[in-house]
Protein backbone atom coordinates (compact mmCIF):
# COMPACT_ATOMS: atom_id res chain seq x y z
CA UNK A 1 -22.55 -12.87 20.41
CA UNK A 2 -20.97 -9.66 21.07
CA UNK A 3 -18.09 -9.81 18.65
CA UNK A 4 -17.96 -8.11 15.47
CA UNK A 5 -16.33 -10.06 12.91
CA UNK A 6 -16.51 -7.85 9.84
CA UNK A 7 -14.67 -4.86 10.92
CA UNK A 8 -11.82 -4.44 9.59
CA UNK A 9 -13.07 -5.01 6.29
CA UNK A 10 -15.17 -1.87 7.20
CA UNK A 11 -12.64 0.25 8.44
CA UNK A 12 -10.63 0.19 5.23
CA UNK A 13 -14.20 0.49 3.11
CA UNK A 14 -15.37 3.32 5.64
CA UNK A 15 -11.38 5.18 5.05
CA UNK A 16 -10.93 4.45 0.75
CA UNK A 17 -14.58 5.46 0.23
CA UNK A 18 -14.33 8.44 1.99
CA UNK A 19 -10.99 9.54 -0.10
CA UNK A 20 -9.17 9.24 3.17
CA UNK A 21 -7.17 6.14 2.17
CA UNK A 22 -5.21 5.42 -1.43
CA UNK A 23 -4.66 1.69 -2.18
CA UNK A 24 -0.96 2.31 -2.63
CA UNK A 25 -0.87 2.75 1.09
CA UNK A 26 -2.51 -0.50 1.94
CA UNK A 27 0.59 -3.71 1.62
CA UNK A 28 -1.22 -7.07 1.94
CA UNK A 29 0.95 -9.70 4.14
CA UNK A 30 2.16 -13.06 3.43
CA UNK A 31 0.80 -15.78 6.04
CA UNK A 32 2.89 -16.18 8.54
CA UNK A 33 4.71 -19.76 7.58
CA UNK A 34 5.51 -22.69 10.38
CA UNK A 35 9.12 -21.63 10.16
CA UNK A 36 7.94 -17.69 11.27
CA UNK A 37 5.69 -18.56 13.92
CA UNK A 38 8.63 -21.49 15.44
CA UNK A 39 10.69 -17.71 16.39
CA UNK A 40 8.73 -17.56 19.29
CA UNK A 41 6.36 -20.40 19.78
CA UNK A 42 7.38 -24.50 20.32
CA UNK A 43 6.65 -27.20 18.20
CA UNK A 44 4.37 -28.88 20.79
CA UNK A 45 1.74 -25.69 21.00
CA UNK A 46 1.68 -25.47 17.01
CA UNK A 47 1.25 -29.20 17.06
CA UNK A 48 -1.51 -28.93 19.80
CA UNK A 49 -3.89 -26.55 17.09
CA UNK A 50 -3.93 -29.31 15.04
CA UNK A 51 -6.33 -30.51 17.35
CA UNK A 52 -10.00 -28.71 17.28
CA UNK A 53 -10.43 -29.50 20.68
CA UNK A 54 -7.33 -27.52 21.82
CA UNK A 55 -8.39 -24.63 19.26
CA UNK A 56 -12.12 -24.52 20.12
CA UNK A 57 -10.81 -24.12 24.48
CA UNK A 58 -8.85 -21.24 22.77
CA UNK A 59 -11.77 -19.22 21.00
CA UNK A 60 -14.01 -20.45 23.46
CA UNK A 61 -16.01 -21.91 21.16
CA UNK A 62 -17.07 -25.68 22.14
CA UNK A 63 -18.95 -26.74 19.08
CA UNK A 64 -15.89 -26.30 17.45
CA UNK A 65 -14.75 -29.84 18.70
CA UNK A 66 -17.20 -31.39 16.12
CA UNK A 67 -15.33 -30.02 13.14
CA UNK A 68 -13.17 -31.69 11.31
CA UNK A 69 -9.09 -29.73 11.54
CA UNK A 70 -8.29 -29.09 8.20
CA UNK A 71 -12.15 -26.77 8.10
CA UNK A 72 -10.94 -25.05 11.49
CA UNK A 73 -7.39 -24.22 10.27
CA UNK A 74 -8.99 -22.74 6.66
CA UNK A 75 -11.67 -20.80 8.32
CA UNK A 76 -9.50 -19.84 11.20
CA UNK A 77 -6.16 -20.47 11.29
CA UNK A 78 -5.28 -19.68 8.29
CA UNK A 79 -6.59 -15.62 9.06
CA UNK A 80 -5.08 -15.31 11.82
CA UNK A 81 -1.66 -16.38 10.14
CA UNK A 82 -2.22 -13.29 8.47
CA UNK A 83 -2.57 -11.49 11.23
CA UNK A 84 0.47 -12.25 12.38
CA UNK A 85 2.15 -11.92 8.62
CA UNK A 86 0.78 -8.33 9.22
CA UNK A 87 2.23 -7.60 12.48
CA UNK A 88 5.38 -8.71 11.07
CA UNK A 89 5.53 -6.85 8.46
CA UNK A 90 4.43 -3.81 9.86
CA UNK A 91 7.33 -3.52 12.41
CA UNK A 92 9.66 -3.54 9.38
CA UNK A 93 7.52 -0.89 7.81
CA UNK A 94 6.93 0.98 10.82
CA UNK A 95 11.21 1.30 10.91
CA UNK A 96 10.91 2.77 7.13
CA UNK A 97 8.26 4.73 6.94
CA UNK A 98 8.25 5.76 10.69
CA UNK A 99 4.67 4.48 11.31
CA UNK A 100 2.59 1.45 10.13
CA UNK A 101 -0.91 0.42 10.90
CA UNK A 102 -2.13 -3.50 11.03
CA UNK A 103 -5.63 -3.51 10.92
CA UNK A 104 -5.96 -6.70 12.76
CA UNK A 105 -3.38 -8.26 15.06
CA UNK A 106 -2.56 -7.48 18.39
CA UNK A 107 -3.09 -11.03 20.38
CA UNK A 108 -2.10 -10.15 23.19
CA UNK A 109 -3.14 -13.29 25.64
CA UNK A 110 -1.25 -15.62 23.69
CA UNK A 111 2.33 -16.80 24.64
CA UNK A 112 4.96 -18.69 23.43
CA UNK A 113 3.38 -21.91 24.76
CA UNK A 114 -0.30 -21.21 25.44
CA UNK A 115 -3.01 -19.60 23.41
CA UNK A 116 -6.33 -17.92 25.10
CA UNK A 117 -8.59 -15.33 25.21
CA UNK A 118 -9.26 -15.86 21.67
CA UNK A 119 -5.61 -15.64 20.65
CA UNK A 120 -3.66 -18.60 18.97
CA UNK A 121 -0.83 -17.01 17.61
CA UNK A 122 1.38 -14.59 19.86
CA UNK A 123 1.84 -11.69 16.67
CA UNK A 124 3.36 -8.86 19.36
CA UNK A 125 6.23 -11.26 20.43
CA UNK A 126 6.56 -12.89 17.01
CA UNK A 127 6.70 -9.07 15.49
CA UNK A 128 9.30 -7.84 18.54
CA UNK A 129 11.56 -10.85 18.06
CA UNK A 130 12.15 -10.58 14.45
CA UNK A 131 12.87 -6.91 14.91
CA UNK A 132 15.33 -7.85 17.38
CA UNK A 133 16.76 -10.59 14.83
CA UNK A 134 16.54 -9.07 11.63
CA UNK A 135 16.03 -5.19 12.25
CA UNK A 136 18.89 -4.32 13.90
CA UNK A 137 16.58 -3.64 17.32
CA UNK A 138 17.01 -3.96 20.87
CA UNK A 139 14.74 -1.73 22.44
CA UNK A 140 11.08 -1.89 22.54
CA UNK A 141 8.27 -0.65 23.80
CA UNK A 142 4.59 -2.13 23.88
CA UNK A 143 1.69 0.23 24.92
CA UNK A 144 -1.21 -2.31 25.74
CA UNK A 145 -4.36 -0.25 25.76
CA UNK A 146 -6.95 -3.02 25.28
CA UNK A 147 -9.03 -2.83 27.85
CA UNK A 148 -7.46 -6.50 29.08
CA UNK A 149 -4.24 -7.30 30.64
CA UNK A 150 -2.19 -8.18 27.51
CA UNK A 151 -0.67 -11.54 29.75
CA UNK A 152 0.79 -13.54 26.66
CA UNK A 153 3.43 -10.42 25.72
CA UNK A 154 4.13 -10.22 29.53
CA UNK A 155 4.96 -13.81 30.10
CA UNK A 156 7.56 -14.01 26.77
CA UNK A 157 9.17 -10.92 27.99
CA UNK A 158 9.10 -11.92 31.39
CA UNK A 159 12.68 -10.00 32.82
CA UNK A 160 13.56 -9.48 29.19
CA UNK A 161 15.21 -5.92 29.70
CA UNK A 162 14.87 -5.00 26.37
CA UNK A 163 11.29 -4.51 26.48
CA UNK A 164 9.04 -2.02 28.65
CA UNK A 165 5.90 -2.92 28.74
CA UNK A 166 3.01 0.09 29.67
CA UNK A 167 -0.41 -2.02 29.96
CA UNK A 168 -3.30 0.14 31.15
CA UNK A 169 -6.57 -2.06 31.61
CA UNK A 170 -9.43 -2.61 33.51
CA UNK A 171 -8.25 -4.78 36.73
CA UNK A 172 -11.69 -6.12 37.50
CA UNK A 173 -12.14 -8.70 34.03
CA UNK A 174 -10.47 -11.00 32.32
CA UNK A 175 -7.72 -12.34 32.15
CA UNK A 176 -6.70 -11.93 36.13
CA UNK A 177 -3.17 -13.24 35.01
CA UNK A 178 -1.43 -12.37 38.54
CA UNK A 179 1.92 -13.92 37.26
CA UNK A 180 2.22 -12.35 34.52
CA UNK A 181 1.63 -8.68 36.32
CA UNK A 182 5.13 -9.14 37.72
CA UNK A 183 6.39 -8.99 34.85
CA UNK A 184 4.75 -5.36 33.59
CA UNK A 185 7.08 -1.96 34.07
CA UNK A 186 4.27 0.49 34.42
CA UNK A 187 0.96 -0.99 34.94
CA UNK A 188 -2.10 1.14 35.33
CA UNK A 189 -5.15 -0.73 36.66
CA UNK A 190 -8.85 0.91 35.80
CA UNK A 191 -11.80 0.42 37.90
CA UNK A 192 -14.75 -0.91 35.82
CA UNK A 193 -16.95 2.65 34.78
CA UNK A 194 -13.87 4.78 33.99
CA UNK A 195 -14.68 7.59 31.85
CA UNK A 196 -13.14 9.31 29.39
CA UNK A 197 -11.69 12.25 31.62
CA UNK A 198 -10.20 10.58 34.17
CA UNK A 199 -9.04 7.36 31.49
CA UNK A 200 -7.09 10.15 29.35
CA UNK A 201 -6.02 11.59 32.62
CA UNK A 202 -3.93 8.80 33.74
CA UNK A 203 -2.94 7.93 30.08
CA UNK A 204 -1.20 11.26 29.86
CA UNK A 205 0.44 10.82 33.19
CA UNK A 206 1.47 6.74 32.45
CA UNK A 207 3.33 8.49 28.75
CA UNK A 208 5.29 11.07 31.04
CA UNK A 209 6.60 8.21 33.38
CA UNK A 210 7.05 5.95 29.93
CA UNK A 211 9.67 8.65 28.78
CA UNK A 212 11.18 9.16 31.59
CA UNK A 213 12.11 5.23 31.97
CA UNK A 214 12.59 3.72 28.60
CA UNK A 215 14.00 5.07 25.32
CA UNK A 216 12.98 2.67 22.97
CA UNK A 217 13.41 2.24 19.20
CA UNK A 218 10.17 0.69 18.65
CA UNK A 219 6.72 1.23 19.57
CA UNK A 220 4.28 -1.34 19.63
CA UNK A 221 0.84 -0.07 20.38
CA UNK A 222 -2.20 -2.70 20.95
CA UNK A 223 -5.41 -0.05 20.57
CA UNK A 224 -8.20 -1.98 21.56
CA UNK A 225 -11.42 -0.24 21.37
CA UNK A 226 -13.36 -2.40 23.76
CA UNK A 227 -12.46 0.12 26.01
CA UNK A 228 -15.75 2.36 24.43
CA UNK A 229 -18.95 2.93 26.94
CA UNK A 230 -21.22 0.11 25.86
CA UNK A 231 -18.96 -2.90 24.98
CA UNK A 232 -20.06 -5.73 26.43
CA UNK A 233 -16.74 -6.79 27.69
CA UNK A 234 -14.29 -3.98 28.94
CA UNK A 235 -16.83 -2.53 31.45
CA UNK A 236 -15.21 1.08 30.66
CA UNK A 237 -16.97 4.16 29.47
CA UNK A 238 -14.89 5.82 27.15
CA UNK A 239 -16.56 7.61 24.88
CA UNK A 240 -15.57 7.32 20.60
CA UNK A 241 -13.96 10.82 20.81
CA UNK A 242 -12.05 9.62 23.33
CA UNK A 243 -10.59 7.05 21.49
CA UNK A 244 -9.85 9.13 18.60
CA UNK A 245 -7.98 11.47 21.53
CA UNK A 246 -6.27 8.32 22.64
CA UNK A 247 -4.65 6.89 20.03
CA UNK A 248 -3.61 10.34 19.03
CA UNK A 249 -2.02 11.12 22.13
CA UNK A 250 0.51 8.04 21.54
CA UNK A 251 0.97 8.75 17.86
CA UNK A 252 2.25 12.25 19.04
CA UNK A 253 4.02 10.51 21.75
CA UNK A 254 6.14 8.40 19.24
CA UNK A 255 6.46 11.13 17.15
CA UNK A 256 7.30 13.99 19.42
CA UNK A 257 10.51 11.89 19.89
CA UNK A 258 11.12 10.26 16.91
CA UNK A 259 10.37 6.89 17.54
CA UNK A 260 8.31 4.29 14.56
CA UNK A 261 5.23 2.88 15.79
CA UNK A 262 2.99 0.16 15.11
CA UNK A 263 -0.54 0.49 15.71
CA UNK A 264 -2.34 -3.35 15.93
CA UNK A 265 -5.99 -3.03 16.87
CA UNK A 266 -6.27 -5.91 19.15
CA UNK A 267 -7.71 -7.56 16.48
CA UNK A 268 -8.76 -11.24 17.70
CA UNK A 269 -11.05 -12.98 15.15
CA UNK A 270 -10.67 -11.28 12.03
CA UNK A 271 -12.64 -13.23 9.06
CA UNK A 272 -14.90 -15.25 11.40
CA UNK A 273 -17.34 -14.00 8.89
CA UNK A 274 -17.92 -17.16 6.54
CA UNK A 275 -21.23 -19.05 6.07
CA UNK A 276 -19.73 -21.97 8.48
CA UNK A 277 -18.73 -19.55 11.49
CA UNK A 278 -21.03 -17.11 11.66
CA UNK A 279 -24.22 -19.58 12.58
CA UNK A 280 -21.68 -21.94 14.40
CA UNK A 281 -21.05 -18.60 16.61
CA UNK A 282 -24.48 -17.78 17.28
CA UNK A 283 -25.58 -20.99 18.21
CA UNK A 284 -22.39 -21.30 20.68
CA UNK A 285 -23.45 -18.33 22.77
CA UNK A 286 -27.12 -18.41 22.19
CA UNK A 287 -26.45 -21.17 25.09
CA UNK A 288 -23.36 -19.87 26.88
CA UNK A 289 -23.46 -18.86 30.96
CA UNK A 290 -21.36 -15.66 29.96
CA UNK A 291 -19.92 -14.15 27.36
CA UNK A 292 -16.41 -15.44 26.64
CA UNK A 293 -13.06 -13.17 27.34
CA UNK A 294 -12.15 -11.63 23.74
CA UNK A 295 -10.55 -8.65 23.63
CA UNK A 296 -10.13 -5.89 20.56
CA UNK A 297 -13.67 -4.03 20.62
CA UNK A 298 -16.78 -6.26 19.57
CA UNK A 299 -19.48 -3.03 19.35
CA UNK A 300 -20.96 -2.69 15.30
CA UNK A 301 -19.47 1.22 16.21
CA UNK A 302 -15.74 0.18 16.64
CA UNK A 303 -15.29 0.01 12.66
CA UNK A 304 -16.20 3.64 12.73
CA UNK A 305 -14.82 4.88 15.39
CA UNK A 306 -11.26 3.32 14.48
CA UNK A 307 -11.58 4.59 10.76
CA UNK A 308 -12.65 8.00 12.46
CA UNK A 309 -9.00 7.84 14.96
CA UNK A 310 -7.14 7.08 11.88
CA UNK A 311 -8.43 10.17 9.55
CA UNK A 312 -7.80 11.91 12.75
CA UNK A 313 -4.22 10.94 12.60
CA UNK A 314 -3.81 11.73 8.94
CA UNK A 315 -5.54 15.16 9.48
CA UNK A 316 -3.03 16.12 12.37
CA UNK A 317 -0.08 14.28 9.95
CA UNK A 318 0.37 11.71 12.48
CA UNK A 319 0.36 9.61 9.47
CA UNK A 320 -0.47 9.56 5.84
CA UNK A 321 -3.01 8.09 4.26
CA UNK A 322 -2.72 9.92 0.56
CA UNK A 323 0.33 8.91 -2.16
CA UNK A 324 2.22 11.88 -1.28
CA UNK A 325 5.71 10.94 -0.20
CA UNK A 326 6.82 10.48 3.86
């Protein structure tokens, strides 16, 4: 199983032990309540999780089936609710503080009406639709840079003017959502073996054509880190440093003109870590053909490299991390 649950528990041990990271920087999130997630998605899809079947052809998890709903939507769920509390609440810090990180979230395959790809809840467009609600917004702009197409976001902003979307990801894997790539403003499709070079290359290049068409007052930026040489999954070789170059290339990029930013780290499948999952998982793909489409970064190095990008940002006071004041 390639996917490593624990991470983000280690990226904020790896930051706070280091002295990088004060606890009065860290906000815990509410779950996000039936009420929240019926903003974006119908009553019929949350209805459908409250079968195991449904949720288990979402994680890609078959054994799942066997358990009983109420264990799946405590041990699963419920985390990902979260999630999606998080990415919530991190737009409306984002607008205060002019940056906010959510270490976890970024669902990207998941729409309105249809989970996948590991994703059940669809946090980006739940997070972009309360800004435009409740946070006086109406421009957007998501930076996908999970090594997926981010198809969920795509097809709930399908035509939807008020959002650009910049996805750059590796054409030849999952989730080969043709529809929905009519519906991206600037796509930038990577050949599997990209390396770090030529990936930051046409990065720097997609951010110049970015300004040029949109002038958003948000940034949402999914920072998957299964682009890194060795994950099973993305099929890229991007080395860590180049991730740490990465994210701080669109953290100067919001910055240089003004603009908040949320950082979500593609983070499908945060908590899997209990006693039930954890053997459940193992035993699932001990069996399976292939390994099944997640996206985020699923390496035992992501932790580390992601706690390394953000001391990088507070270092070049992209953000900060101590308790001195914005």
């Amino acid at each position: 199983h390639p996917f490593d649950s624990s991470k983000w528990g280690r990226i904020c041990r790896f930051l706070t032990k280091e002295g990088h990271l004060e606890k009065t920087r860290v906000v815990e999130p509410l779950e996000a309540s039936k009420e929240d997630l019926l903003v974006v998605h119908t009553e019929a899809y949350l209805n459908s999780l409250r079968s195991s079947f449904r949720v288990a052809a979402i994680v890609e998890v078959p054994p799942l089936t066997l358990m009983p709903n109420w264990l799946v939507q405590q041990r699963l769920l419920y985390p990902f609710r979260k999630q999606v509390g998080g990415s919530i609440l991190s737009a409306k810090l984002a607008l205060e503080r002019g940056w906010a990180i959510n270490v976890g979230g970024g669902f990207h395959h998941c729409s309105a009406e249809e989970g996948g790809g590991f994703c059940a809840y669809a946090d980006i467009s739940l997070s972009i639709q309360f800004a435009f609600v409740r946070l006086d917004i109406s421009r957007v702009m998501i930076i996908d840079l999970d090594a997926h197409q981010g198809n969920g976001h795509e097809k709930d902003f399908a035509n939807d003017g008020r959002v650009y979307i910049l996805d750059m990801y590796n054409a030849g894997i999952y989730p080969f959502d043709h529809a929905a790539k009519r519906y991206i403003d600037q796509k930038v499709e990577l050949v599997s073996g990209t390396e770090t070079d030529d990936y930051l290359d046409q990065l720097d290049k997609a951010l110049k054509v970015a300004q040029t068409r949109f002038q958003p007052q948000l940034i949402i930026y999914n920072a998957g880190t299964d682009i890194l040489d060795g994950d099973p999954l993305g099929n890229l070789k991007i080395s860590p440093e180049g991730v740490v170059i990465r994210d701080e290339k669109v953290f100067r990029f919001a910055k240089d003109q003004n603009i908040p930013l949320v950082m979500m780290t593609s983070g499908e499948g945060l908590l899997l870590h209990s006693v039930f999952f954890v053997p459940l998982l193992r035993i699932t793909y001990r069996f399976a053909h292939a390994p099944p489409p997640f996206s985020g970064g699923y390496m035992k190095s992501s932790a580390r490299v992601i706690a390394d990008s953000i001391t990088n940002l507070s270092q070049k006071n992209l953000v900060q991390l101590g308790s001195q004041p914005d």
